[in-house]
C-alpha atoms as a PDB file:
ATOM      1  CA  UNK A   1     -19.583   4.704 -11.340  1.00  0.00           C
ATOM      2  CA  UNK A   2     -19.035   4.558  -7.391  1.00  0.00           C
ATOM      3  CA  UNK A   3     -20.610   2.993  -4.818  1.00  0.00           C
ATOM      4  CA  UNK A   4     -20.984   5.580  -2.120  1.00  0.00           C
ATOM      5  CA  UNK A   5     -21.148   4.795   1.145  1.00  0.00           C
ATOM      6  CA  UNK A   6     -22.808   7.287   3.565  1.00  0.00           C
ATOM      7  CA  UNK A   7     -21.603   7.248   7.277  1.00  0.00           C
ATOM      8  CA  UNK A   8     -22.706   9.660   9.729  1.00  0.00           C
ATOM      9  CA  UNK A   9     -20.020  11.221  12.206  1.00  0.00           C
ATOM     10  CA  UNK A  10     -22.043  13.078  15.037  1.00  0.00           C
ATOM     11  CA  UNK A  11     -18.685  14.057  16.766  1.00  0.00           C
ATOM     12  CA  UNK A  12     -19.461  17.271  18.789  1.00  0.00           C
ATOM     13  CA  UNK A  13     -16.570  16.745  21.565  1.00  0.00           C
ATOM     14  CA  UNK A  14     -13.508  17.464  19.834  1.00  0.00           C
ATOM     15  CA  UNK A  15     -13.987  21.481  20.366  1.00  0.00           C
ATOM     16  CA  UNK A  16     -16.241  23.190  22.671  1.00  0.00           C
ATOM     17  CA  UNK A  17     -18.952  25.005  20.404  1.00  0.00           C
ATOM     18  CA  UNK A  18     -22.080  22.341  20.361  1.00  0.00           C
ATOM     19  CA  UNK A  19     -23.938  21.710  17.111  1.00  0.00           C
ATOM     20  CA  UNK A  20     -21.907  20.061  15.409  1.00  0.00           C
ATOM     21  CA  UNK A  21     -23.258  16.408  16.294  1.00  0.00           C
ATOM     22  CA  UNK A  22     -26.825  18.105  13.728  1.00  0.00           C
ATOM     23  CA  UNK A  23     -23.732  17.711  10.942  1.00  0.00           C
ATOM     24  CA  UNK A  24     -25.007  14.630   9.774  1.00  0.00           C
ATOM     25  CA  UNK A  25     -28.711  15.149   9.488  1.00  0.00           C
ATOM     26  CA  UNK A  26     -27.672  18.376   7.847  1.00  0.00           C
ATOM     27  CA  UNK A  27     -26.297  16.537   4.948  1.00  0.00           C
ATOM     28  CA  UNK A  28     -28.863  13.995   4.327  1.00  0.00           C
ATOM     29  CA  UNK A  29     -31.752  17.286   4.611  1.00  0.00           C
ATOM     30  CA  UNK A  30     -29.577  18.721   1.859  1.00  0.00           C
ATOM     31  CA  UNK A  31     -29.900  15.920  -0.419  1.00  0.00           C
ATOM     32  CA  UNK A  32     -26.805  14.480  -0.407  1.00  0.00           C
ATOM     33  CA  UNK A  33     -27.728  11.292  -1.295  1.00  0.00           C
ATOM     34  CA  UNK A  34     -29.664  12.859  -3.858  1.00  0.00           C
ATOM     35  CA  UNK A  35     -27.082  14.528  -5.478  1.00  0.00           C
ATOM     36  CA  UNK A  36     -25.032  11.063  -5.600  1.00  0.00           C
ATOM     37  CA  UNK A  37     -27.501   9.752  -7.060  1.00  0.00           C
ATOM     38  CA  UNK A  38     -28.541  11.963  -9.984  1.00  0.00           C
ATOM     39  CA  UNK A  39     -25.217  11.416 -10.962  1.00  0.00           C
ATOM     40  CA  UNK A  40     -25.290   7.978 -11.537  1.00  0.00           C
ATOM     41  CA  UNK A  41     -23.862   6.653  -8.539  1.00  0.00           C
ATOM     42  CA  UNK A  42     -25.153   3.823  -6.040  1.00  0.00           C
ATOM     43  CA  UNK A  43     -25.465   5.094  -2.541  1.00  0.00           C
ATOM     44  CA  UNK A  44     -25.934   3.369   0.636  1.00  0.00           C
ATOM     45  CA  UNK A  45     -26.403   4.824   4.124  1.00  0.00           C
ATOM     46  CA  UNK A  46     -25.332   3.030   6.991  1.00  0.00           C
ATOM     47  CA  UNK A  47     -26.899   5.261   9.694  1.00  0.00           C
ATOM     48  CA  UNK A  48     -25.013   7.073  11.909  1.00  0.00           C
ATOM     49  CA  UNK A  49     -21.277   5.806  14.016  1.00  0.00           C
ATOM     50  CA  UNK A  50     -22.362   4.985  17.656  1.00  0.00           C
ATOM     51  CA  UNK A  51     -19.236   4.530  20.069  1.00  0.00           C
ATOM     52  CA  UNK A  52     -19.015   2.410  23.009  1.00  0.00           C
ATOM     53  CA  UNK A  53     -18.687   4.559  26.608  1.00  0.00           C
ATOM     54  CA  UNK A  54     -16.078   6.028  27.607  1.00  0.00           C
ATOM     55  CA  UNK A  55     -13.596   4.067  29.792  1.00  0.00           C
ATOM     56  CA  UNK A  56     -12.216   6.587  32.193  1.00  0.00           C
ATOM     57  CA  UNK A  57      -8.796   7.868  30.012  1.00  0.00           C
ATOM     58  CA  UNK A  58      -6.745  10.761  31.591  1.00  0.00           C
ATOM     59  CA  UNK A  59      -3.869  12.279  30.325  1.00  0.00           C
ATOM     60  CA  UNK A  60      -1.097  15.168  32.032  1.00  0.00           C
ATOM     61  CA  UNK A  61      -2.694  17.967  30.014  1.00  0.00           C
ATOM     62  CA  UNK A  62      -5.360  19.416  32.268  1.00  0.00           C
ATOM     63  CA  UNK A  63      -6.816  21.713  29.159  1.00  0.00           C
ATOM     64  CA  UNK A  64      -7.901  18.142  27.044  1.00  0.00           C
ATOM     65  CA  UNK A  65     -11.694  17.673  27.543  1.00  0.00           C
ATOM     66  CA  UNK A  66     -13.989  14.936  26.489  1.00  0.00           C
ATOM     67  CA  UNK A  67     -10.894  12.348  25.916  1.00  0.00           C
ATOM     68  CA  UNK A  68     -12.626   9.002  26.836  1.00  0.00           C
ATOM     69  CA  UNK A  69     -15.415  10.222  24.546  1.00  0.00           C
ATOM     70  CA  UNK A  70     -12.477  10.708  21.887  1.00  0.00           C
ATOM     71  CA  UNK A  71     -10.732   7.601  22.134  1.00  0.00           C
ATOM     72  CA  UNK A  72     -14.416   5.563  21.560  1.00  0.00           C
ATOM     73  CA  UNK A  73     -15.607   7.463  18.838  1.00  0.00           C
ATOM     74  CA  UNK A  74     -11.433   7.197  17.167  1.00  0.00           C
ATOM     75  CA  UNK A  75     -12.142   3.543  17.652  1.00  0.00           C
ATOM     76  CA  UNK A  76     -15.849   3.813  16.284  1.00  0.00           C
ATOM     77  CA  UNK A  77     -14.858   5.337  13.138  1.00  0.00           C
ATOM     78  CA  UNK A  78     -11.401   3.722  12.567  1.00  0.00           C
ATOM     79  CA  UNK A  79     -13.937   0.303  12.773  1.00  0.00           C
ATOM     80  CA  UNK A  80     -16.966   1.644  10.456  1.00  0.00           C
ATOM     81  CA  UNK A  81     -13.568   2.968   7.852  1.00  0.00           C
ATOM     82  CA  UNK A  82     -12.025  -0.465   7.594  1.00  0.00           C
ATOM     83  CA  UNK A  83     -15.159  -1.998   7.058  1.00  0.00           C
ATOM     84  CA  UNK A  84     -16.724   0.084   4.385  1.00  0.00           C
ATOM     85  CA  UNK A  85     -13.878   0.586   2.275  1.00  0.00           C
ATOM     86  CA  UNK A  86     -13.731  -3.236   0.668  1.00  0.00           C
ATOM     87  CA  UNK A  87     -17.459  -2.148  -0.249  1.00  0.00           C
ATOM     88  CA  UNK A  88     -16.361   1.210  -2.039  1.00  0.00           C
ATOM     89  CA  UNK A  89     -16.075   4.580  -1.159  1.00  0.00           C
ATOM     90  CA  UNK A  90     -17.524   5.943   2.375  1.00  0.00           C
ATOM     91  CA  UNK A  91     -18.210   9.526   2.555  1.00  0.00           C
ATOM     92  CA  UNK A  92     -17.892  10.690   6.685  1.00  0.00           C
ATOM     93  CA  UNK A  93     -20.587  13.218   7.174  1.00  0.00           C
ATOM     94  CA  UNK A  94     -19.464  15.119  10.434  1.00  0.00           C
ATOM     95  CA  UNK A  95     -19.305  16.139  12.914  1.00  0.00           C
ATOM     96  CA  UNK A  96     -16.087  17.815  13.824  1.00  0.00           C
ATOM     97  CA  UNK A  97     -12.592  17.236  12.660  1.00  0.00           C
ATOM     98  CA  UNK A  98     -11.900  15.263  15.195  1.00  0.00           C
ATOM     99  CA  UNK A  99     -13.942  12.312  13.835  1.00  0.00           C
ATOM    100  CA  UNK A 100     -10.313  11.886  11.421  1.00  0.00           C
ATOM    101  CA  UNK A 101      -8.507  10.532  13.608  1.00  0.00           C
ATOM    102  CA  UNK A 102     -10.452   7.219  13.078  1.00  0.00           C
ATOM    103  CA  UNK A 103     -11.367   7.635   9.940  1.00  0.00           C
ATOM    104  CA  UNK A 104      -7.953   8.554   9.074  1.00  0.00           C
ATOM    105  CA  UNK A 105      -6.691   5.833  11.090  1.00  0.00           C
ATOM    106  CA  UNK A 106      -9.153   3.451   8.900  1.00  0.00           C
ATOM    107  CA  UNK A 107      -8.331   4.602   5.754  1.00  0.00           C
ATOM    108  CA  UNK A 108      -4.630   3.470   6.383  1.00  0.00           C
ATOM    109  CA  UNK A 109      -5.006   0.576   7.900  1.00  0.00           C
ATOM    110  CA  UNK A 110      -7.082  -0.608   4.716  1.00  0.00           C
ATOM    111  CA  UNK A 111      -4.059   0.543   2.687  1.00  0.00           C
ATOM    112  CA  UNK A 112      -1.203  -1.161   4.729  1.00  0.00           C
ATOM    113  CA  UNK A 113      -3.598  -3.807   4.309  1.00  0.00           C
ATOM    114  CA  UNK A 114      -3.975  -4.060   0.806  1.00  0.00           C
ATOM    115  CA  UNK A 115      -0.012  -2.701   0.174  1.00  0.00           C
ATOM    116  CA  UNK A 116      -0.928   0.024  -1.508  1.00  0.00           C
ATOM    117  CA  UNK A 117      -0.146   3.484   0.139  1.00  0.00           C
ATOM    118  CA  UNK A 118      -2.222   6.072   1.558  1.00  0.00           C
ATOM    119  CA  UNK A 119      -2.027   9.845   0.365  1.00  0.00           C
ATOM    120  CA  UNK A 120      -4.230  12.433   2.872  1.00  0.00           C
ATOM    121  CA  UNK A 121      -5.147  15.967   1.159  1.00  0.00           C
ATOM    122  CA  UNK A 122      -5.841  18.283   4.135  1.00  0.00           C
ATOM    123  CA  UNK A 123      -8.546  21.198   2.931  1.00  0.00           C
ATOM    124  CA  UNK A 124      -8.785  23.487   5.920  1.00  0.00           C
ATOM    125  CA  UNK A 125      -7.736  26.656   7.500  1.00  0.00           C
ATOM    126  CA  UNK A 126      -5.696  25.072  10.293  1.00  0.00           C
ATOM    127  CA  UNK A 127      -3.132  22.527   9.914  1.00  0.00           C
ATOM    128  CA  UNK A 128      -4.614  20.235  12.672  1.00  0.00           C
ATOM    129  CA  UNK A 129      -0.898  19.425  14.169  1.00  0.00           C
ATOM    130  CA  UNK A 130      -0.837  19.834  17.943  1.00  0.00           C
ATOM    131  CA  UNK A 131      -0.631  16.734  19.997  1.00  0.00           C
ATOM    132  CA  UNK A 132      -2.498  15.791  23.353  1.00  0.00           C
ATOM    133  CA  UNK A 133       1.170  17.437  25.061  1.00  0.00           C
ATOM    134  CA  UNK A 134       1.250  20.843  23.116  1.00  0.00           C
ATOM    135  CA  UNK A 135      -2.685  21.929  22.907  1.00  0.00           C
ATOM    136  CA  UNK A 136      -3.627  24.888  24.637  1.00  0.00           C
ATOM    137  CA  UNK A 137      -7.322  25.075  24.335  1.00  0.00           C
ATOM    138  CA  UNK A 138      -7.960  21.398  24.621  1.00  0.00           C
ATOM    139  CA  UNK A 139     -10.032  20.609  21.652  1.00  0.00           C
ATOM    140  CA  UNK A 140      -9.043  17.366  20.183  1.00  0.00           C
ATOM    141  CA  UNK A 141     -10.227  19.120  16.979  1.00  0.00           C
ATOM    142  CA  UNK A 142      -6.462  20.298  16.581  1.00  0.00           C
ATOM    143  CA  UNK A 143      -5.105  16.854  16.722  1.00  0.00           C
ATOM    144  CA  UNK A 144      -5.829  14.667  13.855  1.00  0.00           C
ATOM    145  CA  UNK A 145      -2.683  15.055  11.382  1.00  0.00           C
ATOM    146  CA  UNK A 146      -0.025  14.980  14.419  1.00  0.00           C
ATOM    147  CA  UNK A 147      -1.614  11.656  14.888  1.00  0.00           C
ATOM    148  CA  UNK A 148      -1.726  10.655  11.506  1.00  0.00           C
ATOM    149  CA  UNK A 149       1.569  11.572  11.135  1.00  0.00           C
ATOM    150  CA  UNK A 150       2.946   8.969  14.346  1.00  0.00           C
ATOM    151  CA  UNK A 151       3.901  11.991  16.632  1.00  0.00           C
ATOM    152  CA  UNK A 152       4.227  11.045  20.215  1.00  0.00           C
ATOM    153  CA  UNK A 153       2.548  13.023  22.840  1.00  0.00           C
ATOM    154  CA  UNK A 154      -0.775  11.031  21.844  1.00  0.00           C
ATOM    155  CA  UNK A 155      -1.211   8.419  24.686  1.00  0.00           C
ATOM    156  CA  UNK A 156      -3.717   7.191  25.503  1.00  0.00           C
ATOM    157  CA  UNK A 157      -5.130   7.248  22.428  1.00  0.00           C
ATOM    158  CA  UNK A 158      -4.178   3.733  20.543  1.00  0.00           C
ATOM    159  CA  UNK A 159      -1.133   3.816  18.493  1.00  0.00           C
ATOM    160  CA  UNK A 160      -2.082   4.857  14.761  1.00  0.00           C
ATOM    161  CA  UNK A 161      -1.761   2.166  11.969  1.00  0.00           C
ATOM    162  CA  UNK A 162       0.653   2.831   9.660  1.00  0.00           C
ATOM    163  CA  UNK A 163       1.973   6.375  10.115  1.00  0.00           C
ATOM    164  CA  UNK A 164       1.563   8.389   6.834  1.00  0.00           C
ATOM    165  CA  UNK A 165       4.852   9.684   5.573  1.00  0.00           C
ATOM    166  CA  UNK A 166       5.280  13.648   5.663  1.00  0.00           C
ATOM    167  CA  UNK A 167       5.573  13.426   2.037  1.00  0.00           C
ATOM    168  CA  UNK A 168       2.132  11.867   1.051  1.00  0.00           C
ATOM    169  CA  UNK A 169       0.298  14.723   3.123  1.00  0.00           C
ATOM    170  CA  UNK A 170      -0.979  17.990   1.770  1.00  0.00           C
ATOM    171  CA  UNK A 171      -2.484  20.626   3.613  1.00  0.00           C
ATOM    172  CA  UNK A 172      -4.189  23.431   0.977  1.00  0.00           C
ATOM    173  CA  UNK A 173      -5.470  26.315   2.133  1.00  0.00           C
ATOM    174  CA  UNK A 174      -4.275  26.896   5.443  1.00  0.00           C
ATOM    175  CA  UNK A 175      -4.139  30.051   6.868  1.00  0.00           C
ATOM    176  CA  UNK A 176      -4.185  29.694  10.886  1.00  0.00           C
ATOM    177  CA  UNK A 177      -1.533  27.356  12.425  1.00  0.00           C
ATOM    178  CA  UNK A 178      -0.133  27.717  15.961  1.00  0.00           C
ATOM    179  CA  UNK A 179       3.343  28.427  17.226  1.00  0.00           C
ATOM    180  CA  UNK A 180       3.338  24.836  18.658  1.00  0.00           C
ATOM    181  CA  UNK A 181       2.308  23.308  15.139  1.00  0.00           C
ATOM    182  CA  UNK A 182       4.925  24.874  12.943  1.00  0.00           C
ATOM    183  CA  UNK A 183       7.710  23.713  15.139  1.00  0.00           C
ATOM    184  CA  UNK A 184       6.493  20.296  14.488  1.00  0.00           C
ATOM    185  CA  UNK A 185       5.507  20.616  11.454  1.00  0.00           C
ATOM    186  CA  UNK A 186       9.182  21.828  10.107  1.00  0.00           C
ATOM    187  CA  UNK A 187      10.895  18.678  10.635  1.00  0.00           C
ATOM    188  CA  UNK A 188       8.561  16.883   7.923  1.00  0.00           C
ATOM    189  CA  UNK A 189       8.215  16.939   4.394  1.00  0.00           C
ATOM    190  CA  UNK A 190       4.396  17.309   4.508  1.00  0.00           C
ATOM    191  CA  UNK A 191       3.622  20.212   1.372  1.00  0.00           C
ATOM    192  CA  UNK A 192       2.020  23.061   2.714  1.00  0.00           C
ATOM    193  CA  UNK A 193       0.315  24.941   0.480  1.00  0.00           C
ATOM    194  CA  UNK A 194      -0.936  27.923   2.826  1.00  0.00           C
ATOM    195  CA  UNK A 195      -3.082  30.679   0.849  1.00  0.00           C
ATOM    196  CA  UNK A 196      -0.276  32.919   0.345  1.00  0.00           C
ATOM    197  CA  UNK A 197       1.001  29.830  -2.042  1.00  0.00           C
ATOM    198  CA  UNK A 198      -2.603  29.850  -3.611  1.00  0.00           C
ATOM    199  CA  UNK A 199      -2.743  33.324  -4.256  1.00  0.00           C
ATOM    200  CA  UNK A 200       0.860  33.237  -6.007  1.00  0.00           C
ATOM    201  CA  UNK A 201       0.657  29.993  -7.978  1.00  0.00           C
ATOM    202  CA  UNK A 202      -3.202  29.788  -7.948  1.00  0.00           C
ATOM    203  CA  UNK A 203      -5.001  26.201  -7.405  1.00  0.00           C
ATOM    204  CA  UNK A 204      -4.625  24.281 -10.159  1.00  0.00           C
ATOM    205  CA  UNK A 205      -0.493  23.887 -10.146  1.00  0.00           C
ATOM    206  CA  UNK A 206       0.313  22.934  -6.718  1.00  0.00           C
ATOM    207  CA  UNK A 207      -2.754  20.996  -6.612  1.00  0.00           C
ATOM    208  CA  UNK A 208      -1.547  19.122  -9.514  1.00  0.00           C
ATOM    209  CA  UNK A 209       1.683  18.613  -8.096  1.00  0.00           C
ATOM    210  CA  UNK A 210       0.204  16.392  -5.170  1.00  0.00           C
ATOM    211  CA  UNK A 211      -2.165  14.637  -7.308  1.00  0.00           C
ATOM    212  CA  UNK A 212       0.837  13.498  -9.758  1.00  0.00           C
ATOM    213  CA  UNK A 213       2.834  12.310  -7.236  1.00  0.00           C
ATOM    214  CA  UNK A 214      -0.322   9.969  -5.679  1.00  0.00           C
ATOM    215  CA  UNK A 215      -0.834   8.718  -9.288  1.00  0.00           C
ATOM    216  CA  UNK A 216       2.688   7.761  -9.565  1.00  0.00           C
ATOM    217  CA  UNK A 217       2.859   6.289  -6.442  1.00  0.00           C
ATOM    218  CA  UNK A 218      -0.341   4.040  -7.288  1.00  0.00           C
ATOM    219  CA  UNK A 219      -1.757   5.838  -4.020  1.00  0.00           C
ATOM    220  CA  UNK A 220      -5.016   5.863  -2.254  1.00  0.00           C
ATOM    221  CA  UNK A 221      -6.088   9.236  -1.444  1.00  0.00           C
ATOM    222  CA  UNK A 222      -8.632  10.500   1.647  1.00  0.00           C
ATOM    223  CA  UNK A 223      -9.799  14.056   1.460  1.00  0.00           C
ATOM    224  CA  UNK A 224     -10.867  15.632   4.637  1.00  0.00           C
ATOM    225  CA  UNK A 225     -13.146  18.998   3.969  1.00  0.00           C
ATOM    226  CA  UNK A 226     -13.235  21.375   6.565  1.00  0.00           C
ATOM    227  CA  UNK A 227     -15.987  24.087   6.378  1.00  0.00           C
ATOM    228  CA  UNK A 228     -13.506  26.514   7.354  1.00  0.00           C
ATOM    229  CA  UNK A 229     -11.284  25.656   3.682  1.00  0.00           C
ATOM    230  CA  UNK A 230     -14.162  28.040   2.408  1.00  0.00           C
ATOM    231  CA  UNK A 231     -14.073  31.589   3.097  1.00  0.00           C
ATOM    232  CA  UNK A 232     -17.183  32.576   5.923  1.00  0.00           C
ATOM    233  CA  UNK A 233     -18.667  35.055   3.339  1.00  0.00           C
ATOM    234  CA  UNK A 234     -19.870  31.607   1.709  1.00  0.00           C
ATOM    235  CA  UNK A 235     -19.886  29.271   4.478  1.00  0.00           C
ATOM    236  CA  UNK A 236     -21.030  30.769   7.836  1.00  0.00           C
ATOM    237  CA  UNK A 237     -21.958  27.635   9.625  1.00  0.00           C
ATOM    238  CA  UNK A 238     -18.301  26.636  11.458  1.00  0.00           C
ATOM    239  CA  UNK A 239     -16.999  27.882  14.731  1.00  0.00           C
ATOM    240  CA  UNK A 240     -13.308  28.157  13.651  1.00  0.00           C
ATOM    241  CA  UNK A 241     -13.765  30.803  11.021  1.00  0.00           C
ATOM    242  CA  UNK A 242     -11.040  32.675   9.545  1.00  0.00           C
ATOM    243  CA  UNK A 243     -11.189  35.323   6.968  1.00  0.00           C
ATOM    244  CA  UNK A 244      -9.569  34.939   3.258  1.00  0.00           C
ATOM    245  CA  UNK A 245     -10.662  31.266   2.743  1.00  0.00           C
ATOM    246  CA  UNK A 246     -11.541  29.960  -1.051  1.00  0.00           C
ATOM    247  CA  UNK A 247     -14.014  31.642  -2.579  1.00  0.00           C
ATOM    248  CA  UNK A 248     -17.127  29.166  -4.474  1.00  0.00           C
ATOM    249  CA  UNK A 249     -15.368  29.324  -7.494  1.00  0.00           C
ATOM    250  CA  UNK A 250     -11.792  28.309  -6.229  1.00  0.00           C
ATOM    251  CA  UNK A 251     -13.500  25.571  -4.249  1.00  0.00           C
ATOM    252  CA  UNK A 252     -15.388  23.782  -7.138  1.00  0.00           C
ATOM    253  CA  UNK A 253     -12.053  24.138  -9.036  1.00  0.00           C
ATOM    254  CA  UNK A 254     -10.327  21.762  -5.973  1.00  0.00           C
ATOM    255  CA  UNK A 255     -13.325  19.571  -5.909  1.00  0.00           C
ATOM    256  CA  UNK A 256     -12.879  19.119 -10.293  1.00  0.00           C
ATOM    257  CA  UNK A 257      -9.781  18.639 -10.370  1.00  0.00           C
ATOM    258  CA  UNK A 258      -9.687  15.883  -7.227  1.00  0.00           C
ATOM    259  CA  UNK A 259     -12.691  14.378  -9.560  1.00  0.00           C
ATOM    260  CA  UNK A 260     -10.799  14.454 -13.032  1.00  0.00           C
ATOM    261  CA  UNK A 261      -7.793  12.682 -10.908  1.00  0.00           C
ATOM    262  CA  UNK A 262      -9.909   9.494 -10.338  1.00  0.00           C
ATOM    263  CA  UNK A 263      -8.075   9.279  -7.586  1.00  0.00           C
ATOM    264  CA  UNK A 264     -10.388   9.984  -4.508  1.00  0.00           C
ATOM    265  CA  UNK A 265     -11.216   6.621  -2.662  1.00  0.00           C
ATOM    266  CA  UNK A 266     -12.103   8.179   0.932  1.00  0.00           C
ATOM    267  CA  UNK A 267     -14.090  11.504   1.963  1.00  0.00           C
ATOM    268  CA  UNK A 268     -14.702  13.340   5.386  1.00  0.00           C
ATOM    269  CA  UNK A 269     -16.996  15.957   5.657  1.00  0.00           C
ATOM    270  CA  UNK A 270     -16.231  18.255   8.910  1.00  0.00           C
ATOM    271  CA  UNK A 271     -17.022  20.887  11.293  1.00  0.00           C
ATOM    272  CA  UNK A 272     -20.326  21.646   9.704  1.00  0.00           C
ATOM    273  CA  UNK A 273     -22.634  23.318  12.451  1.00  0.00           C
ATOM    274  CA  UNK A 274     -26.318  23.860  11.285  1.00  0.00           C
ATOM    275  CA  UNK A 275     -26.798  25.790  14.053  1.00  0.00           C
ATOM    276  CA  UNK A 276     -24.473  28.460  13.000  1.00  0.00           C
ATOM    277  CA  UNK A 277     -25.827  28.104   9.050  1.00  0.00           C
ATOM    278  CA  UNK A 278     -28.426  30.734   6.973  1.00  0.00           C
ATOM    279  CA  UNK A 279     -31.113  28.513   6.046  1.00  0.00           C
ATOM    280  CA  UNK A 280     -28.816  25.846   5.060  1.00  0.00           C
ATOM    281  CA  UNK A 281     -26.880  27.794   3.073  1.00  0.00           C
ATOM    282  CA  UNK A 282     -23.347  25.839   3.858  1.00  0.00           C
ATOM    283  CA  UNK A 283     -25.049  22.449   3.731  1.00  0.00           C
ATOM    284  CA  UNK A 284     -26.328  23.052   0.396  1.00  0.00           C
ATOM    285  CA  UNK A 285     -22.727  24.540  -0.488  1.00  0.00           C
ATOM    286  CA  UNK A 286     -21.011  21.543   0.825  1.00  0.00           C
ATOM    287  CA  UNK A 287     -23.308  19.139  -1.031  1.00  0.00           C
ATOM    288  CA  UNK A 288     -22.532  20.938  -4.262  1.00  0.00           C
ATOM    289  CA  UNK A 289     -19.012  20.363  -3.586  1.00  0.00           C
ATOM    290  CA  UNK A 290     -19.415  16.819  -3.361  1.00  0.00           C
ATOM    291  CA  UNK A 291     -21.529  16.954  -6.692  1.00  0.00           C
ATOM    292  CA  UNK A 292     -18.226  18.497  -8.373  1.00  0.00           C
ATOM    293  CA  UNK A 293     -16.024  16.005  -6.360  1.00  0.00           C
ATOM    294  CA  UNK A 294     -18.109  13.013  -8.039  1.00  0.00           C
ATOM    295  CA  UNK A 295     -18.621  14.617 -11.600  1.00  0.00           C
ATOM    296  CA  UNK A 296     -21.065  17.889 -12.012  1.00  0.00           C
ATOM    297  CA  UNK A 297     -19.862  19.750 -14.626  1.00  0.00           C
ATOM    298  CA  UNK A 298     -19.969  23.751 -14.287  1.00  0.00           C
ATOM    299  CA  UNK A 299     -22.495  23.592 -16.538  1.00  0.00           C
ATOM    300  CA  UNK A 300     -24.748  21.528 -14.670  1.00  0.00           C
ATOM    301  CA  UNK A 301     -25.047  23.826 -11.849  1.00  0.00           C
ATOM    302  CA  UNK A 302     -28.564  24.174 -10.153  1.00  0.00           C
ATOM    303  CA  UNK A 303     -30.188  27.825 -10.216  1.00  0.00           C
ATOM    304  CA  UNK A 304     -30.957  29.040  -6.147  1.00  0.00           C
ATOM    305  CA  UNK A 305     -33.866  30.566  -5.113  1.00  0.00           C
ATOM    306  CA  UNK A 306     -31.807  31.849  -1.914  1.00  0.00           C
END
């Protein structure tokens, strides 16, 4: 069994749409720990991330907001990352998605560190790849896999540790990504497995695929889940929604498979806003996909009274 490690993310800055900072209290209301444990793991929650001020940071993009709040909590998280991950595996409860570009950041550090190498699977509707040069709207959100992947155009944000290779990233499920981000994106050999590849191949091949090629590589693997992977019929509670997302079925399937893998060693748990939910309707979905993630069988599923 797993010793999970609970870390609250109250990031709120990274987009403009408050509520998102109630992410982390959302989780624990919904029993994640709970759920953890009824499966047999140990749990341990270390509270919630609390950055240092902000020291001032500009940069020549007038539309980025909140940046020294960014950099601190980057630094925040990248620290609380490196430090849980000797102790087993910490599960980020956010918070937006802009809390991964520390935990991200901490997650390969620990790998470099160890020589082992890190493998990111990217479950959202955007592919996350402007840089502080090429956003529009400003929202740091939009940011975190154009720094993972070493881009430029990130200053001054500190350099990120060990640049993940295009080739051991997968984004799955995308459906929204920006002029700016393709451009960028096309030069790499990150697999992008956009709905349109889903809905031809369905999830368990190309998911498969990626998971293969981290086994053989002896890889670590951090999965960041975005609300917005799920389709808003299921999962109201995100600002970023975008129609045609996975549907509850397709989503336990991802979170199964990821568990059958034994390959998981890192979590992040994003853009959940309980101000936007249904009487916690997306918090209790996203706990249940963490159940599956650490072992629930279909058949063990918990009858609703919602």
């Amino acid at each position: 069994m797993t010793h999970c490690i609970l870390i609250g993310a109250p990031v709120d800055e990274g987009q403009r749409r408050p509520g998102c900072l109630m992410g982390p209290a959302a989780y624990r209301t919904a029993g994640l720990a709970g759920t953890l444990a009824a499966l047999g793991h140990g749990v341990e929650d270390r509270g919630d991330v609390r950055p240092a001020p902000g020291r001032g940071e500009s940069c020549a993009n007038p539309a980025v907001h909140h940046l020294p709040e960014m950099i601190a909590w980057t630094e925040a998280l990248r620290a609380a990352a490196e430090a849980a991950l000797p102790d087993g595996m910490p599960i980020f409860m956010g918070g937006d998605h802009a809390l991964a570009l520390g935990t991200v950041a901490g997650v390969a550090a620990h790998a470099a560190r160890i020589g082992r190498p890190q493998f990111v699977i990217w479950l959202d509707a955007h592919s996350d790849f402007h840089t502080l040069e090429t956003t529009s709207s400003g929202n740091i959100h939009g940011t975190p896999m154009a720094y993972a992947s070493g881009l430029p155009g990130f200053d001054p944000f500190p350099p990120f540790p060990a640049p993940i290779p295009g080739e051991q990233i997968c984004m799955f499920g995308i459906r929204s990504v920006d002029p700016a981000e393709h451009a960028a994106m096309q030069p790499t050999e990150i697999t992008v497995n956009d709905m349109r590849v889903l809905d031809e191949q369905g999830i368990v091949a190309p998911l498969r695929a990626f998971l293969d090629r981290v086994s053989a590589a002896d890889g670590l693997l951090h999965v960041s889940l975005d609300v917005d992977f799920l389709d808003p019929s299921i999962a109201p509670a995100v600002g970023t929604t975008v129609p045609g997302g996975t549907t509850f079925r397709e989503a336990h399937l991802v979170m199964e498979l990821l568990h059958e893998s034994g390959l998981v060693s890192s979590l992040d748990l994003v853009e959940l806003n309980p101000f936007l939910d249904e009487r916690g309707r997306t918090a209790k979905l996203m706990v249940d996909l963490v159940g599956s993630l650490m072992g629930r069988k279909v058949f063990d599923r918990p009858t609703r009274s919602y």
